[in-house]
PDB file of N, CA and C in Angstrom:
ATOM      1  N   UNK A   1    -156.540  46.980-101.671  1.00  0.00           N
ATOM      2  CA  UNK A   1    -157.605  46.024-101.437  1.00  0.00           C
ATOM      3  C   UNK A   1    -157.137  44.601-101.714  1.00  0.00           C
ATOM      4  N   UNK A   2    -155.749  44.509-101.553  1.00  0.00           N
ATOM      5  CA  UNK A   2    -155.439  43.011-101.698  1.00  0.00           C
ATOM      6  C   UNK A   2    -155.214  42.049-100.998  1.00  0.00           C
ATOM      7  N   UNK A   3    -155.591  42.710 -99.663  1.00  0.00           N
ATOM      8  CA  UNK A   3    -155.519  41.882 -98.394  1.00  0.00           C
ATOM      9  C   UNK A   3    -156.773  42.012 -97.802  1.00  0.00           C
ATOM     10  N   UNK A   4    -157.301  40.537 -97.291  1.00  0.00           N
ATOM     11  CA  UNK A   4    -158.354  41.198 -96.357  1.00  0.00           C
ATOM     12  C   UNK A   4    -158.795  41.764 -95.168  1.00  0.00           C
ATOM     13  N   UNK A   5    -157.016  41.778 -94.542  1.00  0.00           N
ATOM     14  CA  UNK A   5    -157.189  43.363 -93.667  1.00  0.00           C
ATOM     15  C   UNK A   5    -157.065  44.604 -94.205  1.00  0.00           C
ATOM     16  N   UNK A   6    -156.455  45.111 -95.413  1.00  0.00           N
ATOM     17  CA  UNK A   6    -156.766  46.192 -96.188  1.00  0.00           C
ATOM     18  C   UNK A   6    -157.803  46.680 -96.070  1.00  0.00           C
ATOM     19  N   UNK A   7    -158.829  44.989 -97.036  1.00  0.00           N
ATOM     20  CA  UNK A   7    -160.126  45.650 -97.439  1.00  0.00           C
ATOM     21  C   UNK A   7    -160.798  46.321 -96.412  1.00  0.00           C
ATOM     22  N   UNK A   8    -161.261  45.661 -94.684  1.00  0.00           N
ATOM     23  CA  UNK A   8    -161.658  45.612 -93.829  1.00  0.00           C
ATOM     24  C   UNK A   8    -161.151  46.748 -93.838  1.00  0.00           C
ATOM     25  N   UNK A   9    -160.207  47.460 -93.531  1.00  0.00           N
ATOM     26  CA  UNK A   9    -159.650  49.030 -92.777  1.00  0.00           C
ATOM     27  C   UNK A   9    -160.156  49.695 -93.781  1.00  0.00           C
ATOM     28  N   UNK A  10    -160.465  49.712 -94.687  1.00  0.00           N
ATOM     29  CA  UNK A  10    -161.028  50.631 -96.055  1.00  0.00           C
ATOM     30  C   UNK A  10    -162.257  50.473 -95.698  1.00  0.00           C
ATOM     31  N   UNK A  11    -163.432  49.550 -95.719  1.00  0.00           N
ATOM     32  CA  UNK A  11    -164.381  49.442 -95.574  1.00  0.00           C
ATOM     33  C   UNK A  11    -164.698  50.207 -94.478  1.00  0.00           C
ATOM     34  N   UNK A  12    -164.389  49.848 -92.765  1.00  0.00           N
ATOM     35  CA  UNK A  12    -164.328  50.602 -91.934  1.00  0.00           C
ATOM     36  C   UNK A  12    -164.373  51.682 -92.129  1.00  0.00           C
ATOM     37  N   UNK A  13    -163.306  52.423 -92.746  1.00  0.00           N
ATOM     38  CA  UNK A  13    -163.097  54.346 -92.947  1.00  0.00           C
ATOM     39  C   UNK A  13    -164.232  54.338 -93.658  1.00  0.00           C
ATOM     40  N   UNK A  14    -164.891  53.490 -94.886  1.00  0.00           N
ATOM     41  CA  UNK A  14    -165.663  54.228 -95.792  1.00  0.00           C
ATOM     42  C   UNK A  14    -167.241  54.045 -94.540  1.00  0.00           C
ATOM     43  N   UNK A  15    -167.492  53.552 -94.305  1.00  0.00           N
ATOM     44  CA  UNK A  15    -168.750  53.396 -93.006  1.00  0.00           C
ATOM     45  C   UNK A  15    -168.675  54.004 -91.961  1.00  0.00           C
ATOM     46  N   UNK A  16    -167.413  54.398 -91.278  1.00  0.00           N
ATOM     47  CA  UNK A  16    -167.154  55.615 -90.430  1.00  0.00           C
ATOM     48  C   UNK A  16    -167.822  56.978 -90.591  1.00  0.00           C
ATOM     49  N   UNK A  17    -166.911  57.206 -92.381  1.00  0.00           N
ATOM     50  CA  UNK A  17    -167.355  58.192 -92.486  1.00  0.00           C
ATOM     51  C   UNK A  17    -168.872  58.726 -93.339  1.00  0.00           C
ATOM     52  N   UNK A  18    -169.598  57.754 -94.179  1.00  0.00           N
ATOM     53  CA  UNK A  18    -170.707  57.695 -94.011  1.00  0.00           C
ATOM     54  C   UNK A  18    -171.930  57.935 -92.944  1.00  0.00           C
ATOM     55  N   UNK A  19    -171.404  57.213 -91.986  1.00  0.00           N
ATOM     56  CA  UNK A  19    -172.354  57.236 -90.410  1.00  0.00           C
ATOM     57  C   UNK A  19    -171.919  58.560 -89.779  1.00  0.00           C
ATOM     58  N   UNK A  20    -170.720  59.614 -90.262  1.00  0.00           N
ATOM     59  CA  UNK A  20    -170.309  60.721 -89.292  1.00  0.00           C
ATOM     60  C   UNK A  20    -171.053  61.626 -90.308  1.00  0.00           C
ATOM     61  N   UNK A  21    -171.269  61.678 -91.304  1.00  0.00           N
ATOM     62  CA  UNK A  21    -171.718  62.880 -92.541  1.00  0.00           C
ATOM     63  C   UNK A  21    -173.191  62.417 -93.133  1.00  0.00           C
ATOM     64  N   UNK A  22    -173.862  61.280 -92.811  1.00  0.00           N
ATOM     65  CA  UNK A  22    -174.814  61.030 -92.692  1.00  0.00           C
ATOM     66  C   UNK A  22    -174.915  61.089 -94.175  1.00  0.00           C
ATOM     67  N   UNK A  23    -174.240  59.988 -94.882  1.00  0.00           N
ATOM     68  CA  UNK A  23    -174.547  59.788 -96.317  1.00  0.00           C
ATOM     69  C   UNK A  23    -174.888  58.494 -96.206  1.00  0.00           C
ATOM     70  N   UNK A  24    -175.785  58.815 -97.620  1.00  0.00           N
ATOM     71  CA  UNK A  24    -176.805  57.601 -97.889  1.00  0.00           C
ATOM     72  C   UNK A  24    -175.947  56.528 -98.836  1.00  0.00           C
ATOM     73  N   UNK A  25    -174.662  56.468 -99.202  1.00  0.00           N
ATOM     74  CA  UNK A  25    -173.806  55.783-100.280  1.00  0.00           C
ATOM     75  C   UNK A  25    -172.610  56.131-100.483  1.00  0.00           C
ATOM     76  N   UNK A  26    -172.108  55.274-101.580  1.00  0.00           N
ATOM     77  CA  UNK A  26    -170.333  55.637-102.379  1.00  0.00           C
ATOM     78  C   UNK A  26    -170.644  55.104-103.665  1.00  0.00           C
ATOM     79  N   UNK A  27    -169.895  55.888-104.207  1.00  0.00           N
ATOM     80  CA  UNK A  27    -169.853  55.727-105.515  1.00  0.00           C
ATOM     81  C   UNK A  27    -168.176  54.987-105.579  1.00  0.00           C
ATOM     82  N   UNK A  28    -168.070  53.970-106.237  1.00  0.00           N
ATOM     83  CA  UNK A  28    -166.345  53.353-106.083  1.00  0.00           C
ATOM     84  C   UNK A  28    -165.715  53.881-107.720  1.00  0.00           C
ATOM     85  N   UNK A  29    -165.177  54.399-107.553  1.00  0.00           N
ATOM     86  CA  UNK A  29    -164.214  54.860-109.205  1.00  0.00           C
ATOM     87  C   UNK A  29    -163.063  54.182-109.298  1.00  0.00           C
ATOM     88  N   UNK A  30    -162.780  52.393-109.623  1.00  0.00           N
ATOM     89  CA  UNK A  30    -160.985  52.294-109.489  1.00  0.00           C
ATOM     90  C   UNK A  30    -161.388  51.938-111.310  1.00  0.00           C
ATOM     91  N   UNK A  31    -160.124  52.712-112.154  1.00  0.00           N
ATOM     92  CA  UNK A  31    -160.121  52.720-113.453  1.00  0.00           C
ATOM     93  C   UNK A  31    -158.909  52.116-113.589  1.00  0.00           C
ATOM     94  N   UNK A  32    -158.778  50.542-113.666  1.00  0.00           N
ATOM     95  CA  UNK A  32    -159.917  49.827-113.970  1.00  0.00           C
ATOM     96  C   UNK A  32    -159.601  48.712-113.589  1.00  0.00           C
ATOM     97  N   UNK A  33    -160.101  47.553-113.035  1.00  0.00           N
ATOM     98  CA  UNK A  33    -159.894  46.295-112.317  1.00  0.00           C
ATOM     99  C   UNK A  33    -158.646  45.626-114.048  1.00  0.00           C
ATOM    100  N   UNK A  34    -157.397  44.750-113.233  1.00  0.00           N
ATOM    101  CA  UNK A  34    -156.815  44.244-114.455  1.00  0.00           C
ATOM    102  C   UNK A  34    -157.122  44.767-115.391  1.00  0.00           C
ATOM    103  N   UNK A  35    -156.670  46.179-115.390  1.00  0.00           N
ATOM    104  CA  UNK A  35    -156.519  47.035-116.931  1.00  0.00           C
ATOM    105  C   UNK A  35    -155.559  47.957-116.584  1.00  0.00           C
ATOM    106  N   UNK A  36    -154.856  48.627-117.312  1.00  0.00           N
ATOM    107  CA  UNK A  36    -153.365  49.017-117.083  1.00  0.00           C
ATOM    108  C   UNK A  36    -153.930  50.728-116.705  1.00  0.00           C
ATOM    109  N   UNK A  37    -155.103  51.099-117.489  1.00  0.00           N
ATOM    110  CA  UNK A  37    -155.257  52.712-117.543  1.00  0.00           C
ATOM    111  C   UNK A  37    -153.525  53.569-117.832  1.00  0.00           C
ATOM    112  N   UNK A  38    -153.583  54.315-117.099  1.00  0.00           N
ATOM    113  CA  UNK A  38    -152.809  55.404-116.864  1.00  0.00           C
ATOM    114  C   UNK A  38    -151.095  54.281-117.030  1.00  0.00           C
ATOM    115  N   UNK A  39    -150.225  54.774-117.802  1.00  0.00           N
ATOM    116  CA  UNK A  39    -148.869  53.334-117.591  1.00  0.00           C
ATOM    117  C   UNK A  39    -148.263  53.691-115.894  1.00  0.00           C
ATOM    118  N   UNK A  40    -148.494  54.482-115.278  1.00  0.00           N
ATOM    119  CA  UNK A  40    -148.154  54.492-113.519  1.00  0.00           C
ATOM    120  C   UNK A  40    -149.107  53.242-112.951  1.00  0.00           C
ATOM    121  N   UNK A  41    -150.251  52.837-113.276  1.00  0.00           N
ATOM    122  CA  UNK A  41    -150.927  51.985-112.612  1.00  0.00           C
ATOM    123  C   UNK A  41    -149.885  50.701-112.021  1.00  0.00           C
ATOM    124  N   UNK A  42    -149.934  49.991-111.122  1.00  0.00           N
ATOM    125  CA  UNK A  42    -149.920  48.402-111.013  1.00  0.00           C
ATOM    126  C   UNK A  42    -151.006  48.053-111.353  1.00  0.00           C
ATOM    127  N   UNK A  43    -151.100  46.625-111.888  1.00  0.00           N
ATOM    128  CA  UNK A  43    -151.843  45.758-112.495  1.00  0.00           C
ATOM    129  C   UNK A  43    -151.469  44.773-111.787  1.00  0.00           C
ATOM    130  N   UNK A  44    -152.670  43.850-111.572  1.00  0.00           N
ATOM    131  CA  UNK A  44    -152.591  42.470-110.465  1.00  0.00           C
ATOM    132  C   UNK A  44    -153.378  41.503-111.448  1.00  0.00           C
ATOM    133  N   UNK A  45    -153.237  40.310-111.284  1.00  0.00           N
ATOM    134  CA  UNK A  45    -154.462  39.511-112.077  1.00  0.00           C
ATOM    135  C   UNK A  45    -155.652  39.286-111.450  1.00  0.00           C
ATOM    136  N   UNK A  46    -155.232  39.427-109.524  1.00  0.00           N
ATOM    137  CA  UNK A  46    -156.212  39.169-108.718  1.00  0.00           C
ATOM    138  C   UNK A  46    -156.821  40.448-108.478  1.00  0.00           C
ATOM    139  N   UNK A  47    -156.478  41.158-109.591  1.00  0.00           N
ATOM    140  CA  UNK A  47    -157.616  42.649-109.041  1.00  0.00           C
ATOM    141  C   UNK A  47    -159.285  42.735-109.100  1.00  0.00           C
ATOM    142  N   UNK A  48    -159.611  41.869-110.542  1.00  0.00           N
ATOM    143  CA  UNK A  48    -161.569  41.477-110.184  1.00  0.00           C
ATOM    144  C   UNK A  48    -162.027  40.989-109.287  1.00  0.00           C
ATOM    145  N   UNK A  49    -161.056  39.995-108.294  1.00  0.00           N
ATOM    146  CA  UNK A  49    -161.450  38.942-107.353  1.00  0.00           C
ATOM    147  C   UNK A  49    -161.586  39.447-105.949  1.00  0.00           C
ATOM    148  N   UNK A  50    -160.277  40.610-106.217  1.00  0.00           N
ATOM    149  CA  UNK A  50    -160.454  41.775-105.014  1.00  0.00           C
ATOM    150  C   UNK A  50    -160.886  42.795-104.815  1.00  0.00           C
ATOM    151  N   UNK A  51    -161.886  42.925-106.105  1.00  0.00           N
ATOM    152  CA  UNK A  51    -162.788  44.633-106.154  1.00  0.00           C
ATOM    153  C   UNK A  51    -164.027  43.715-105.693  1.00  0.00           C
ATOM    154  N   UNK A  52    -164.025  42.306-106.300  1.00  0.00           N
ATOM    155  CA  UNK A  52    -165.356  41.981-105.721  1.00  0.00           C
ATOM    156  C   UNK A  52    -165.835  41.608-104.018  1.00  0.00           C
ATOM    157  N   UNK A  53    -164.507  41.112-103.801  1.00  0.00           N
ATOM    158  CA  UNK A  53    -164.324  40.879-102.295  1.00  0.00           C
ATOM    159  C   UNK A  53    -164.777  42.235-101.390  1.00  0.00           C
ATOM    160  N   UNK A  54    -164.065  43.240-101.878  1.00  0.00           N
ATOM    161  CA  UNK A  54    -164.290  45.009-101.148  1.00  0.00           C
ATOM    162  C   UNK A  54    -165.668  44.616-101.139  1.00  0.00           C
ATOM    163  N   UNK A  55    -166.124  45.067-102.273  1.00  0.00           N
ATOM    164  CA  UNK A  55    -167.571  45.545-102.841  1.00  0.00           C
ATOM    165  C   UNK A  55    -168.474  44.374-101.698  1.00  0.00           C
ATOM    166  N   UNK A  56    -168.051  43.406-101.656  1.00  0.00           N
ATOM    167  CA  UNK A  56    -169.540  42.374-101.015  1.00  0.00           C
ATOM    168  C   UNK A  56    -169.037  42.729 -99.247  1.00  0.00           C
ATOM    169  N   UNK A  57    -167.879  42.985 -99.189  1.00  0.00           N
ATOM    170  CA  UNK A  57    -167.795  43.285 -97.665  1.00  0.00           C
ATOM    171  C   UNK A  57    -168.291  45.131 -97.256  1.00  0.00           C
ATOM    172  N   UNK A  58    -167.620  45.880 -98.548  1.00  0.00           N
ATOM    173  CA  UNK A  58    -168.385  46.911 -97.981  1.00  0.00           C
ATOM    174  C   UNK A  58    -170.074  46.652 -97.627  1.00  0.00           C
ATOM    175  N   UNK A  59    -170.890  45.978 -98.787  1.00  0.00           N
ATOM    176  CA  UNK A  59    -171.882  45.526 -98.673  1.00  0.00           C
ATOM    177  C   UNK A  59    -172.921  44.803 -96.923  1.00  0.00           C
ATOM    178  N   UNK A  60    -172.291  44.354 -96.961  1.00  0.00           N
ATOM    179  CA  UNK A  60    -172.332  43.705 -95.773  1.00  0.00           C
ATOM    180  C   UNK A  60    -172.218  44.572 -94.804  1.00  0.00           C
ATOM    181  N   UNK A  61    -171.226  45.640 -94.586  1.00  0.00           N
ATOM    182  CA  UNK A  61    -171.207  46.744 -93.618  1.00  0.00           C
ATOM    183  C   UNK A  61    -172.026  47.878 -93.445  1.00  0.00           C
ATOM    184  N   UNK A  62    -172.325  48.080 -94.823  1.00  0.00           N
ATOM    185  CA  UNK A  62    -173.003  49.544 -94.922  1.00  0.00           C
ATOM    186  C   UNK A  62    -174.536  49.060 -93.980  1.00  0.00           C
ATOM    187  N   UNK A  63    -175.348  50.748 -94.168  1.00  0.00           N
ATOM    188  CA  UNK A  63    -176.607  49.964 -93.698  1.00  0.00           C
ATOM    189  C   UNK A  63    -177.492  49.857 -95.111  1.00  0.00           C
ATOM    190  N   UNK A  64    -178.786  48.567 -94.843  1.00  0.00           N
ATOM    191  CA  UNK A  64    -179.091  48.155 -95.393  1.00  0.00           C
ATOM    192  C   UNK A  64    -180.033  49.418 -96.744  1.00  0.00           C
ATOM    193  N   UNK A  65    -179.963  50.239 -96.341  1.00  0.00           N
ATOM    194  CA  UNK A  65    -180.346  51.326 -97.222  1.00  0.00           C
ATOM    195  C   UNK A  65    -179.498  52.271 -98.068  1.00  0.00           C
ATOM    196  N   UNK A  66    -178.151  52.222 -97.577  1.00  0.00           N
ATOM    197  CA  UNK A  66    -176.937  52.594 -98.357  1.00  0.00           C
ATOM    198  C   UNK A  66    -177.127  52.253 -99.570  1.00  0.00           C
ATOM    199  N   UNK A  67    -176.941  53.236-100.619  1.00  0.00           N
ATOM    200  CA  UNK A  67    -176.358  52.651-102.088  1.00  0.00           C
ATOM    201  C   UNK A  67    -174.980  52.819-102.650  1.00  0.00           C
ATOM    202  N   UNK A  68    -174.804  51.854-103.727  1.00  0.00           N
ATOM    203  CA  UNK A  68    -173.276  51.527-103.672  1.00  0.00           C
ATOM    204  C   UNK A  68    -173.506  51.692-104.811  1.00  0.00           C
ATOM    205  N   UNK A  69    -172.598  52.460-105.857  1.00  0.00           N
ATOM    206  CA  UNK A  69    -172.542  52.624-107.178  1.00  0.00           C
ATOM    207  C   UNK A  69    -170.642  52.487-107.904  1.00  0.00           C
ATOM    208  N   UNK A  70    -170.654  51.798-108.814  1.00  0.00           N
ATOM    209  CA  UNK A  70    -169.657  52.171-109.788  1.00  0.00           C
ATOM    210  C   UNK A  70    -169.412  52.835-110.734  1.00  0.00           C
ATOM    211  N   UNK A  71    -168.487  53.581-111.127  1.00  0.00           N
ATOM    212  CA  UNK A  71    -168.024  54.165-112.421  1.00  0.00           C
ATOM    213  C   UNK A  71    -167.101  53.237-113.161  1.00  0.00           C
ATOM    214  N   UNK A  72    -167.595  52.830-114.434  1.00  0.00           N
ATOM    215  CA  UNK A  72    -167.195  51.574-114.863  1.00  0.00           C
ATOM    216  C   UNK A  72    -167.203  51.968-116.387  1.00  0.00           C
ATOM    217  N   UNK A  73    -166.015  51.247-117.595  1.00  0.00           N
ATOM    218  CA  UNK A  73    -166.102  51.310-118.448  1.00  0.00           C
ATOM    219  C   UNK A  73    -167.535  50.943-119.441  1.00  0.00           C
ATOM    220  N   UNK A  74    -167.602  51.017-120.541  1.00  0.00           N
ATOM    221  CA  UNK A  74    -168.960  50.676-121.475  1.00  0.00           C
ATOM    222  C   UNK A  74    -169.138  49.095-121.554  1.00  0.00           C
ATOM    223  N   UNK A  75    -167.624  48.909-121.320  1.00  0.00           N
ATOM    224  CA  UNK A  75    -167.849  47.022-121.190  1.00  0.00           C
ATOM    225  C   UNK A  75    -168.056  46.145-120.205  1.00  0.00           C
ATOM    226  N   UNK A  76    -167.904  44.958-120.229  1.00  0.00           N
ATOM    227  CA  UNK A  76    -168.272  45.037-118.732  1.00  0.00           C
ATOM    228  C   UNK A  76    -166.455  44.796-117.983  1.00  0.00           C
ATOM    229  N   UNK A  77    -166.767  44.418-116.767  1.00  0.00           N
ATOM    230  CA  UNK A  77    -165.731  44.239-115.756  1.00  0.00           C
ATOM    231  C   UNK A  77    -164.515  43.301-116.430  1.00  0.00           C
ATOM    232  N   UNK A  78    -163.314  43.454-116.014  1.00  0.00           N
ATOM    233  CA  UNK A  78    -162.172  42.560-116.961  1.00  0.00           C
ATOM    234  C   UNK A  78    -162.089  41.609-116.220  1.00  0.00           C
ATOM    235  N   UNK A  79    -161.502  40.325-116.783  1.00  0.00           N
ATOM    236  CA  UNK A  79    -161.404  39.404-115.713  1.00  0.00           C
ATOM    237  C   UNK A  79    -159.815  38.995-115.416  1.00  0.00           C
ATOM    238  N   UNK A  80    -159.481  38.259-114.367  1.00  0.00           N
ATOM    239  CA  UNK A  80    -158.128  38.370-114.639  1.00  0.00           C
ATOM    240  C   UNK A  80    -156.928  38.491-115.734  1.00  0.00           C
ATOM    241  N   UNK A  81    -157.100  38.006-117.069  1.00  0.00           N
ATOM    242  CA  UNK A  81    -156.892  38.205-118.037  1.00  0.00           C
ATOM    243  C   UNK A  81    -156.921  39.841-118.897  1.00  0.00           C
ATOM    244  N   UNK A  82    -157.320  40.256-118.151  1.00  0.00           N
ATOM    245  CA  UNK A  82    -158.112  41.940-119.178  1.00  0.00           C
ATOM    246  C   UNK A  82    -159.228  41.908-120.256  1.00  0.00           C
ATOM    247  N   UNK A  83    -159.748  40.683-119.651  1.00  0.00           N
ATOM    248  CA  UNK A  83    -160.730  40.730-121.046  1.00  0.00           C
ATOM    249  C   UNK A  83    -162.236  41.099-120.419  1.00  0.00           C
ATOM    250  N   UNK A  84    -163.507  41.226-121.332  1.00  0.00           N
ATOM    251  CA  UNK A  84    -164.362  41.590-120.152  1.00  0.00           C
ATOM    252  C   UNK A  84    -165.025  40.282-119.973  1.00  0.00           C
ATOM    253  N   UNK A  85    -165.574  40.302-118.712  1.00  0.00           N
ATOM    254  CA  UNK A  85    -166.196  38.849-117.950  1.00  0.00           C
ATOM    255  C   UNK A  85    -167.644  38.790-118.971  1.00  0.00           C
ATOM    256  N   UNK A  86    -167.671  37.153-118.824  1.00  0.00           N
ATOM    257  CA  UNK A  86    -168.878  36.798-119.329  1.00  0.00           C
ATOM    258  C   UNK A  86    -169.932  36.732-118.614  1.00  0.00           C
ATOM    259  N   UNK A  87    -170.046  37.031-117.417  1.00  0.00           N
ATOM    260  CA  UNK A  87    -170.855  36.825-116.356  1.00  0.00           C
ATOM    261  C   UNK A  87    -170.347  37.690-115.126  1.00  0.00           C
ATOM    262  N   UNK A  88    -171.043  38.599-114.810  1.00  0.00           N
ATOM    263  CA  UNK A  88    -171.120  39.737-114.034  1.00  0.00           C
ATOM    264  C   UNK A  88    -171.892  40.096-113.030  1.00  0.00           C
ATOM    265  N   UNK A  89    -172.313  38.608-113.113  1.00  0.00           N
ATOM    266  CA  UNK A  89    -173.901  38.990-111.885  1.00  0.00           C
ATOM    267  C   UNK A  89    -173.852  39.127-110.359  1.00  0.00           C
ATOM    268  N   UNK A  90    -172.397  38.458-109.950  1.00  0.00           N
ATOM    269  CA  UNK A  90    -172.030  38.680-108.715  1.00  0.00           C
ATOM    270  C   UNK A  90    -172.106  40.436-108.099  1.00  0.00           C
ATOM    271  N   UNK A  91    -171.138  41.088-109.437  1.00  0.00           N
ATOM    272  CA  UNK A  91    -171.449  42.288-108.800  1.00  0.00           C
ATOM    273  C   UNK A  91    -172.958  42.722-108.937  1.00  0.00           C
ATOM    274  N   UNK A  92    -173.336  42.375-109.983  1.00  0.00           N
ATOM    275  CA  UNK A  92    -174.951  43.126-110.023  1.00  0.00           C
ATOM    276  C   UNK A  92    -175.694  42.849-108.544  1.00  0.00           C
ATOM    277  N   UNK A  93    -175.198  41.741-108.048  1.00  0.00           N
ATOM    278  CA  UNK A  93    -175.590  41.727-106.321  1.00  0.00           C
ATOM    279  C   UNK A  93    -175.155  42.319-105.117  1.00  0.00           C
ATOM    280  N   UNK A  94    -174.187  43.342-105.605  1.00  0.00           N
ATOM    281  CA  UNK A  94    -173.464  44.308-104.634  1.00  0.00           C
ATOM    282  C   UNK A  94    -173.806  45.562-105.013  1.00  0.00           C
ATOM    283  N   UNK A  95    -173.648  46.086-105.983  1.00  0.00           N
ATOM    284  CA  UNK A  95    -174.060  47.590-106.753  1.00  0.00           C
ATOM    285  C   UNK A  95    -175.513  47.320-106.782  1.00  0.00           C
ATOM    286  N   UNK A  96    -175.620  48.732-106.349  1.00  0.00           N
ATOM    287  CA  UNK A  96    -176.879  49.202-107.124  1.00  0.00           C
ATOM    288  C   UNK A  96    -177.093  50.054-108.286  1.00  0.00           C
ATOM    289  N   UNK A  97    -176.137  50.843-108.381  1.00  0.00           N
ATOM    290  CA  UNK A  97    -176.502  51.122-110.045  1.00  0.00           C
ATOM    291  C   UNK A  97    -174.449  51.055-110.851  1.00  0.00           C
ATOM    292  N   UNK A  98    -174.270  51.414-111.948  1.00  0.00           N
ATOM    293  CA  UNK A  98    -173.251  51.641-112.239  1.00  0.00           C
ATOM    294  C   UNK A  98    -173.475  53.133-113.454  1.00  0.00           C
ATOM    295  N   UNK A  99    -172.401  53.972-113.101  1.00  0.00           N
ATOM    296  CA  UNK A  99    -171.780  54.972-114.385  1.00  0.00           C
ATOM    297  C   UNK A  99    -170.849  54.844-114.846  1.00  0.00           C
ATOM    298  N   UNK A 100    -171.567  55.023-116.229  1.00  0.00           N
ATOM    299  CA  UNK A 100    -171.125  54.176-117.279  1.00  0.00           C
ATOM    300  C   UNK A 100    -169.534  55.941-117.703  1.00  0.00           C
ATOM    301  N   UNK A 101    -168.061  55.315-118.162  1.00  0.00           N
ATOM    302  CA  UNK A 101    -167.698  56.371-117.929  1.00  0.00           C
ATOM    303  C   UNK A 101    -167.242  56.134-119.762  1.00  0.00           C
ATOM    304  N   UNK A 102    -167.363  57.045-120.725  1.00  0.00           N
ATOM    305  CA  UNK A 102    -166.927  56.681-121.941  1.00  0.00           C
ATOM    306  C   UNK A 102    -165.920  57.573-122.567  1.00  0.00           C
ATOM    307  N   UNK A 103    -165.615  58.630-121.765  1.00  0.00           N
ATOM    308  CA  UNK A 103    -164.741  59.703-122.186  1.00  0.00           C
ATOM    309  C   UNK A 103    -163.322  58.692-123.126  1.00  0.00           C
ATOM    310  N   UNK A 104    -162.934  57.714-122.581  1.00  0.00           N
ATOM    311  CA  UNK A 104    -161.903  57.108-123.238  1.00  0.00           C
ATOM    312  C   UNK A 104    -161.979  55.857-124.405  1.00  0.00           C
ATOM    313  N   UNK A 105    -163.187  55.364-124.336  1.00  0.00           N
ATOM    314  CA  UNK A 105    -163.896  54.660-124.863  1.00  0.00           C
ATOM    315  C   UNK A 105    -162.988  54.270-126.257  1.00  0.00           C
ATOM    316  N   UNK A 106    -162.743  55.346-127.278  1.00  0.00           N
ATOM    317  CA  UNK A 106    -161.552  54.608-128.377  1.00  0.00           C
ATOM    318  C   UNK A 106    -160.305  54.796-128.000  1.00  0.00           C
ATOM    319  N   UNK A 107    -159.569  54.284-126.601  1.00  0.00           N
ATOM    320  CA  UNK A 107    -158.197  54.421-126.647  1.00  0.00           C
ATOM    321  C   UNK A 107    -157.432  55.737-126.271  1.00  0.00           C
ATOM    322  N   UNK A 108    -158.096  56.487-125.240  1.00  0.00           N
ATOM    323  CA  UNK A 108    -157.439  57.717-125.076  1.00  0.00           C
ATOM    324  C   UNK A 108    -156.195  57.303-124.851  1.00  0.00           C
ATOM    325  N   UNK A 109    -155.158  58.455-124.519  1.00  0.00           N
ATOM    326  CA  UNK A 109    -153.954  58.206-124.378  1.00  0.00           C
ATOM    327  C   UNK A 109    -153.423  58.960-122.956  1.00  0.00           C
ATOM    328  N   UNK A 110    -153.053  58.682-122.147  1.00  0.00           N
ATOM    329  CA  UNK A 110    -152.817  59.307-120.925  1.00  0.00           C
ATOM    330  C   UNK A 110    -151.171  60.300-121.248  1.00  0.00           C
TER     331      UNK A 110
END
């Protein structure tokens, strides 16, 4: 999702196949915007800037009754830095709900 022909060809498949299986939503699981998770991950700094970019273009594509959900840590979203954002409201205008995921919550270890 770091290009915005990426995003666009992702978005596409995910609305394709919505409109072919006649689902009402997606749930997005990336664990975790600028956070390392798993040590195989890449890490970008521009990864919040480009989950939010997806998220408002999937937005824009889906139909207007689609719901869009995240699985998201207990904190909120990191910001380029890894820290969590002080202000989050952009996505609260793309999602409609978020799950909350805490299984790792003190530091699991992959």
């Amino acid at each position: 999702m770091k290009t915005d022909g990426g995003r666009q060809a992702f978005v596409n498949n995910i609305a394709t196949a919505s409109a072919m299986y006649g689902r009402d939503g997606i749930d997005i699981d990336w664990e975790d915007p600028s956070q390392p998770g798993d040590r195989s991950n890449y890490v970008d700094q521009d990864d919040p800037v480009n989950f939010l970019e997806f998220l408002k273009l999937l937005r824009a594509n889906l139909p207007p009754t689609a719901r869009i959900s995240a699985a998201v840590q207990a904190t909120p979203f990191a910001d380029a830095n890894g820290h969590p954002m002080d202000d989050v409201r952009e996505f609260a205008n793309v999602l409609d709900w978020l799950l909350i995921m805490n299984y790792d919550t003190w530091g699991g270890e992959f």
